[in-house]
Structures are given as structure tokens and as C-alpha cells.
Protein backbone atom coordinates (compact mmCIF):
# COMPACT_ATOMS: atom_id res chain seq x y z
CA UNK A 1 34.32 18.69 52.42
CA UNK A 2 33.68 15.13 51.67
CA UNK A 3 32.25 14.49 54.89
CA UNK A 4 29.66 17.31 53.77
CA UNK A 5 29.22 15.44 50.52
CA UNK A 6 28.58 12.36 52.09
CA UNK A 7 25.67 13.67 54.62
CA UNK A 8 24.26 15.63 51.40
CA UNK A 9 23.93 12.26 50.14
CA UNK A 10 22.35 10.71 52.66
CA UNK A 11 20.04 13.40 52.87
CA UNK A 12 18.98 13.39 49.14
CA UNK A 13 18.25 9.74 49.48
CA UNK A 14 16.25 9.84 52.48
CA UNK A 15 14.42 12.56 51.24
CA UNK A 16 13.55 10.54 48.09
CA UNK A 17 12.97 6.88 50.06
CA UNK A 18 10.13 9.26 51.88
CA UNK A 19 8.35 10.06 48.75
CA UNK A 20 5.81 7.90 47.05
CA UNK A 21 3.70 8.09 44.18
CA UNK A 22 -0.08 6.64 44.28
CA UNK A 23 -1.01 6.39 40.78
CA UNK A 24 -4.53 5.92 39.21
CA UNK A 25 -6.24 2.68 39.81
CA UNK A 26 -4.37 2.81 43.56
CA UNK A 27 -5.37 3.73 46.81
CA UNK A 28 -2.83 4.26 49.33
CA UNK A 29 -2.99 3.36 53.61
CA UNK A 30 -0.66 4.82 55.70
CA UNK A 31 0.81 3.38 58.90
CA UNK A 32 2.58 4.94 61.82
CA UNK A 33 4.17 3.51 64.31
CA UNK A 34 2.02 0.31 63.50
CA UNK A 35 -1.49 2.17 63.49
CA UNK A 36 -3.33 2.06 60.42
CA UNK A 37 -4.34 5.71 59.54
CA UNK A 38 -8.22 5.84 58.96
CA UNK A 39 -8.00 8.07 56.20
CA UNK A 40 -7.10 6.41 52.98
CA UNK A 41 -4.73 8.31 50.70
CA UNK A 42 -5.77 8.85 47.24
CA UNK A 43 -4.05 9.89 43.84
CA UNK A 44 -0.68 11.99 44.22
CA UNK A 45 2.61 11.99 45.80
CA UNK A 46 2.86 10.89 49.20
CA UNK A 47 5.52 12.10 51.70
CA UNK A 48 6.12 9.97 54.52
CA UNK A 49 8.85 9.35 57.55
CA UNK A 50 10.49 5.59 56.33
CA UNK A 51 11.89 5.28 59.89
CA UNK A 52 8.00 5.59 61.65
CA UNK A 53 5.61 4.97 58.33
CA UNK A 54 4.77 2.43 55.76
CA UNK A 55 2.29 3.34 52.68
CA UNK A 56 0.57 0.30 51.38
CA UNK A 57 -0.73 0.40 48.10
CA UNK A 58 -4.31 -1.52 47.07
CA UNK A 59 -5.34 -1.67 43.65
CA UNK A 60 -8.83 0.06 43.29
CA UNK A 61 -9.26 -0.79 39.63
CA UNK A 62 -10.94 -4.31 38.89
CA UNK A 63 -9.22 -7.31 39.35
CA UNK A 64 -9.94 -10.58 37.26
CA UNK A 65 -9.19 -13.59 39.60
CA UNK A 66 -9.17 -16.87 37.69
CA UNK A 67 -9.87 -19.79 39.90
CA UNK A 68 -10.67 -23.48 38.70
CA UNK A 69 -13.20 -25.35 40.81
CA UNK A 70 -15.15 -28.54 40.92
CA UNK A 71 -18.93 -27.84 40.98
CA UNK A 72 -21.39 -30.41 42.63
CA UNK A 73 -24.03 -30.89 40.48
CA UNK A 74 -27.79 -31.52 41.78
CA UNK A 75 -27.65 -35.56 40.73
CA UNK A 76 -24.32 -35.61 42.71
CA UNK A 77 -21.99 -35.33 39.67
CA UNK A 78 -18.97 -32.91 40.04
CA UNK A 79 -18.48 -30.80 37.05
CA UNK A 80 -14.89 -29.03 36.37
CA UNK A 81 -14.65 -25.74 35.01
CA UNK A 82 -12.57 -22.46 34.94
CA UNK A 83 -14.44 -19.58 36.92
CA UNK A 84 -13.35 -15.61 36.40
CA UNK A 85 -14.16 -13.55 39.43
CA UNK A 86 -14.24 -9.75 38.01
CA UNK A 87 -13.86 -7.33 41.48
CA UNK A 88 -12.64 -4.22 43.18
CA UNK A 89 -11.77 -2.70 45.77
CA UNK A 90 -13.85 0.66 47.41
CA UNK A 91 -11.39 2.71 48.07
CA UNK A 92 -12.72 4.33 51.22
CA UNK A 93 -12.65 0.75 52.86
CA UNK A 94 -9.34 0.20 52.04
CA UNK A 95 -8.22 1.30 56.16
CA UNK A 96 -10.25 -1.45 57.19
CA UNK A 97 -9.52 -4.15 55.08
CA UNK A 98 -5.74 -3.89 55.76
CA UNK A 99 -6.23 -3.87 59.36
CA UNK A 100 -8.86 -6.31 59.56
CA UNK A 101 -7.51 -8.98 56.23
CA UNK A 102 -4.26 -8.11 55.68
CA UNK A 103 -2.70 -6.94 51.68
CA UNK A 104 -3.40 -11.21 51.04
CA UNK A 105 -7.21 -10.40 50.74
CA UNK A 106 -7.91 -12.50 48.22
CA UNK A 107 -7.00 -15.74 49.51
CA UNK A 108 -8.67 -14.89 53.38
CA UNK A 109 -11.84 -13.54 52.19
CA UNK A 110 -12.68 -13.78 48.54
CA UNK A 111 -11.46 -17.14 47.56
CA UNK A 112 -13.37 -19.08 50.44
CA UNK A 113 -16.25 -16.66 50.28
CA UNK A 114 -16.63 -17.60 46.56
CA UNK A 115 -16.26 -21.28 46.98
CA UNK A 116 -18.65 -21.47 49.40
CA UNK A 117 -21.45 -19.35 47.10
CA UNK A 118 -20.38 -21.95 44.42
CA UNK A 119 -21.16 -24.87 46.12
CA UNK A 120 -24.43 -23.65 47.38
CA UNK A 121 -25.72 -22.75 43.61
CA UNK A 122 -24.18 -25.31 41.32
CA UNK A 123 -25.61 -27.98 43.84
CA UNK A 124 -29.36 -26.60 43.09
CA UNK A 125 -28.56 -27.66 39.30
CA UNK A 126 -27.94 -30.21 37.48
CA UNK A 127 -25.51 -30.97 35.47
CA UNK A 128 -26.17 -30.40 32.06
CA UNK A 129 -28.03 -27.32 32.77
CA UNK A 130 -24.08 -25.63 33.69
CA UNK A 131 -23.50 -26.61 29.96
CA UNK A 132 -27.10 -24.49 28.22
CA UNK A 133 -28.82 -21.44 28.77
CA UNK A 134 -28.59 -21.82 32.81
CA UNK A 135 -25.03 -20.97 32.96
CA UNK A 136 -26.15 -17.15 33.18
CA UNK A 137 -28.51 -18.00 35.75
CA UNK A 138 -26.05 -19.78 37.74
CA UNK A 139 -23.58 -16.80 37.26
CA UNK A 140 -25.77 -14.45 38.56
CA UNK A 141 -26.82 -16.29 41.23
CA UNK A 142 -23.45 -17.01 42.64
CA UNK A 143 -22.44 -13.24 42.22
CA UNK A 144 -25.09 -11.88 44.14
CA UNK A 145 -24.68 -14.73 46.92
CA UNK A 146 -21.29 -13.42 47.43
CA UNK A 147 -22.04 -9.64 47.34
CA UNK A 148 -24.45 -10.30 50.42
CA UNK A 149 -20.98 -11.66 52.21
CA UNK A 150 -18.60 -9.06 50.54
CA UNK A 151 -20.42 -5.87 50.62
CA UNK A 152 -19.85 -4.76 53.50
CA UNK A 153 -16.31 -5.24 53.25
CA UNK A 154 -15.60 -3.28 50.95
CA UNK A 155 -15.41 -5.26 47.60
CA UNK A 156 -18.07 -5.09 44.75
CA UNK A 157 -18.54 -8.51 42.38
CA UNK A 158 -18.62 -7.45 39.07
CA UNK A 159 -19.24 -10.76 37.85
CA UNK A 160 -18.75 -14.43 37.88
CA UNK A 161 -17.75 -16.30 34.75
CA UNK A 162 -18.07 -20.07 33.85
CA UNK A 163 -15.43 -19.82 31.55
CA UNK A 164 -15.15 -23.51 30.51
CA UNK A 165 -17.18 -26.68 31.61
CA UNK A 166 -16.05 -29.75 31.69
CA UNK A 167 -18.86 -32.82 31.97
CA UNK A 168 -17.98 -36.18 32.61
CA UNK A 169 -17.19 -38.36 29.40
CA UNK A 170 -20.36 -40.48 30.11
CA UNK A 171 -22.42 -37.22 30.85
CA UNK A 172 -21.11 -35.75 27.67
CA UNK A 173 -22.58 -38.51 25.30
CA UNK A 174 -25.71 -38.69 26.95
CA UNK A 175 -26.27 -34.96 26.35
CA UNK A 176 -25.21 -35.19 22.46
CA UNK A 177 -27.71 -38.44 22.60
CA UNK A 178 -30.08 -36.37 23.68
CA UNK A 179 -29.71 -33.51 21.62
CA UNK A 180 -29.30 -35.60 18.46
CA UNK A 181 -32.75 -37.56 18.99
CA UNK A 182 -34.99 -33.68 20.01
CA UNK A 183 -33.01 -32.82 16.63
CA UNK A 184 -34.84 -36.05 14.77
CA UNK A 185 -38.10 -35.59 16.78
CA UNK A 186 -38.04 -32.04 15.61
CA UNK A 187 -37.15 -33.08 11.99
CA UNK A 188 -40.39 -35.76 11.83
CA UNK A 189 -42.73 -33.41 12.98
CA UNK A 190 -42.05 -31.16 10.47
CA UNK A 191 -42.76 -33.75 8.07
CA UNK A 192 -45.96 -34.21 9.88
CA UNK A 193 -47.07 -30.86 10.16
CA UNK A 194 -46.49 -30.45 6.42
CA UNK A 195 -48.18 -33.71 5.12
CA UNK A 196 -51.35 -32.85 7.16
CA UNK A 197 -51.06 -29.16 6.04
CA UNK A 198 -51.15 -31.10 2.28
CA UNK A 199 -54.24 -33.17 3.32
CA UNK A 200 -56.14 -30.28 4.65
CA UNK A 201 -55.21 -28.65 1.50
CA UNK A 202 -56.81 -31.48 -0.92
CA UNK A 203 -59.40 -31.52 1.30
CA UNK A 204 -60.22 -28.01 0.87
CA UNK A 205 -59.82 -28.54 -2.87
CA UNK A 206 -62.23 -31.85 -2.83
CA UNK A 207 -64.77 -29.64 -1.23
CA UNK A 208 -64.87 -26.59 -3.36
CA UNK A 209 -64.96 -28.81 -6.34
CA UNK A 210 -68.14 -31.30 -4.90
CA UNK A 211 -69.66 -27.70 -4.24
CA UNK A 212 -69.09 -26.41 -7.52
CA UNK A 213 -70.85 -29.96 -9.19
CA UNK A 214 -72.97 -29.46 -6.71
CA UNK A 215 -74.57 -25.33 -8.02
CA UNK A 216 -74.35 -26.69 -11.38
CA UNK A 217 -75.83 -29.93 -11.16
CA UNK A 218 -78.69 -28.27 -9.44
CA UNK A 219 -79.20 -25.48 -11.96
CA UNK A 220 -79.50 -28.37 -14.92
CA UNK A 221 -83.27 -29.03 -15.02
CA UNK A 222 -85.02 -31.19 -18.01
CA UNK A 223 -86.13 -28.25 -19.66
CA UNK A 224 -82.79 -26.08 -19.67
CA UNK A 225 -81.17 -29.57 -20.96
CA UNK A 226 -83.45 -29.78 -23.99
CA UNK A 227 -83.09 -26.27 -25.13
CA UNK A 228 -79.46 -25.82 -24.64
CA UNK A 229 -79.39 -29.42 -27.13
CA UNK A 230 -81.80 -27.35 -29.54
CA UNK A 231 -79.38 -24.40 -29.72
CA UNK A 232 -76.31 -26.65 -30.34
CA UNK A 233 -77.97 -28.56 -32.84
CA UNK A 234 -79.04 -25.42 -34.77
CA UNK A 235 -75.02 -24.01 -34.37
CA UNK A 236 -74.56 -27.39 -36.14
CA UNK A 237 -77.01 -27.26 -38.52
CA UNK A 238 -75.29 -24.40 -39.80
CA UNK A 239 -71.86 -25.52 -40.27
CA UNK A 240 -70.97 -26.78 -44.44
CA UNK A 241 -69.00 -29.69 -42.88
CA UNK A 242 -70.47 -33.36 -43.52
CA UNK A 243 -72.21 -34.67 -40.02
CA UNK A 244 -74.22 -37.41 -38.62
CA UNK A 245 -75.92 -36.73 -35.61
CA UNK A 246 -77.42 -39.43 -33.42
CA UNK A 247 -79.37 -38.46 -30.75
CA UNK A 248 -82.31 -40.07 -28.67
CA UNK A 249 -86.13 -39.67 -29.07
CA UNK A 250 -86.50 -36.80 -26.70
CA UNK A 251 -83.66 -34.32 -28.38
CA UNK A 252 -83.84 -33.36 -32.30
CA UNK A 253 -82.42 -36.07 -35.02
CA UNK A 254 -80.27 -34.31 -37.45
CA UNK A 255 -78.25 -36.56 -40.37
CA UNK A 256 -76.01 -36.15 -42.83
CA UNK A 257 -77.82 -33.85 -45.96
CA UNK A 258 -75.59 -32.21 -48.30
CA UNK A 259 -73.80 -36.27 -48.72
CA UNK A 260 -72.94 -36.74 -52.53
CA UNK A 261 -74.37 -40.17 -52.58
């Protein structure tokens, strides 16, 4: 009886030892005998013999690999920063990447592959360009210089990302220098722009009124002088208030007649 028990036992756990479950995210290789099956085993359970088969288990989901890295710069400076590497895996090349690189993948083909691509690209900028509006360029370009080596593979760059940058202290303060002084250069030519906005604008002014003195100045003749004179004179003529009017010989003479004395 308890030797029955005992082989039940066994039994029970060999039959669960020879089960495995490949969950979502996972894609699963089996070897026999120390072939590598060419089929890759997707999600489910997964019965296998322990004492003739392995199932290795790859991640298929993607995988952030965080790597920090000197960059050469095009002047010959070496710029620090922290890079994320955003991957996966295709499953149906997961046969052929354990039989040709082994579960440690990343560190045979990945790693080298993307220092390599880095070196190549940072070196073609310089350094303060890594710290502006290149950096997306310079992503970019080092992603798809890797996907020309990984592709065919089996693994898919998602993306490359200069996390952090780190300049050299001398570097540094020649770049806030810099930005400081295009900062006051743009400040002063504001101040130009708007003081020679204000000059055209007096000009513009000076001109319509010359113009303006101008029409009327031409539309005063002699004659139209003289008469407009007799009209005011006659409004004045006709006011009760005391006046004295001195004029010369050409216009009307009009003095002072309803005075008491």
C-alpha cells in the first residue's frame, strides 16, 4: 500500500514538472534531445517529457533596456548620457535566435549592435546639438542604423531615447554664454525694430501734415484772402461789444464807434 502511494506520488509530480504554462507577452522554444524545435510555441499550456525536453521562454512583449554610454561628439568631445533602448522580440524568430544567440541576447547582439550605431551618429554631431532640437534627429538616426543590423534577426527597435545629457562643465557655460547673449541680441533688436517703426510713423505724420499746408496754402489766392477779411469784418461789425480794429491799407479799417467818449 504505501509503496503504491509512493509511485502515485512520483507520478503526480512528474506529471506536473512536464507541464508548463506560456503566458501572454511569451513565446515558448522547445528542445529535444538538444535540437531546437523550429516551431515556436505560442500562448497555452505546454506538455513536455523533463527527462528529453526543455521549454525556454522569450519575452515577446517590449523590453526597455537602459544603458549609459559616452557619445563622441563631432569636435572630439565625449558627452555622457543615459540611453533607453525600447525592443521586442518576433515571435516566429524566436527558434533561431536561441540556437544561433543563446537566452543572453541582449548582451551578444543588441548591446554591441547599439554601441556601435551610437558611435557612428553622435560622432556626425556636435556637441551641443545632443543638448537642442537635434536630439530627435540623433534618436532616429541611431534607431534606424540598428534596425538595418537587427531586422533580420528577429528584433524590432521601437526607439532610442537620450534620456539625460551630460556636457562637459566648460561646454556647459559656453552654451548658457551663448544662449544668454542671442537672448540680448534678440532683446536690442526689438528695440530697434520698434524705434524705426516710431520714425517711419512721424515720418508718415510729417508728410500728411506738409501735404495738408501744402492743398491749403495753394487754394489761398489774393483775392479769396481779401474777401474772406471782408466777411469777418462785417461778422464784427455786427457784434455790440467795444472794438478797435487795425488792419493794413489793402483790407477794410474798422474802429471803435459806439465809445462813450
Amino acid at each position: 500500500m504505501k509503496t503504491r502511494l509512493v509511485l502515485m506520488g512520483i507520478a503526480f509530480s512528474l506529471f506536473f514538472s512536464s507541464c508548463t504554462i506560456i503566458r501572454q507577452g511569451e513565446v515558448g522554444v522547445k528542445r529535444s534531445f538538444g535540437k531546437i524545435k523550429s516551431e515556436p510555441l505560442m500562448e497555452g499550456a505546454r506538455g513536455f517529457n523533463p527527462f528529453t525536453s526543455t521549454i525556454i521562454k522569450l519575452p515577446t512583449r517590449t523590453m526597455n533596456m537602459e544603458v549609459r554610454v559616452p557619445l563622441p561628439s563631432k569636435e572630439g568631445l565625449t558627452v555622457q548620457s543615459d540611453v533607453s533602448i525600447l525592443y521586442r522580440l518576433e515571435g516566429s524568430y524566436a527558434p533561431k535566435v536561441i540556437e544561433k544567440l543563446g537566452k543572453n541576447y541582449e548582451q551578444v547582439v543588441i548591446l554591441p549592435v547599439f554601441r556601435s550605431a551610437v558611435a557612428d551618429i553622435s560622432s556626425q554631431y556636435f556637441a551641443k546639438d545632443m543638448h537642442t532640437g537635434q536630439r530627435s534627429v540623433i534618436e532616429k538616426s541611431i534607431k534606424e542604423l540598428m534596425m538595418t543590423q537587427l531586422k533580420e534577426r528577429g528584433f524590432v527597435v521601437e526607439s532610442v531615447l537620450l534620456k539625460s545629457i551630460v556636457l562637459p562643465p566648460g561646454l556647459t557655460k559656453a552654451i548658457e554664454d551663448k544662449l544668454e547673449a542671442e537672448q540680448d541680441s534678440q532683446r536690442m533688436q526689438f528695440v530697434l525694430d520698434k524705434e524705426k517703426q516710431e520714425a517711419k510713423r512721424l515720418i508718415i505724420e510729417a508728410e500728411g501734415i506738409r501735404d495738408a499746408q501744402k492743398i491749403v496754402s495753394e487754394g489761398l489766392t489774393p483775392l479769396l484772402i481779401r474777401f474772406k477779411a471782408i466777411e469777418a469784418f462785417n461778422k464784427l461789425s455786427t457784434s455790440p461789444n467795444a472794438k478797435v480794429i487795425i488792419t493794413s491799407a489793402e483790407q477794410p479799417l474798422m474802429l471803435n464807434a459806439n465809445s462813450d467818449k
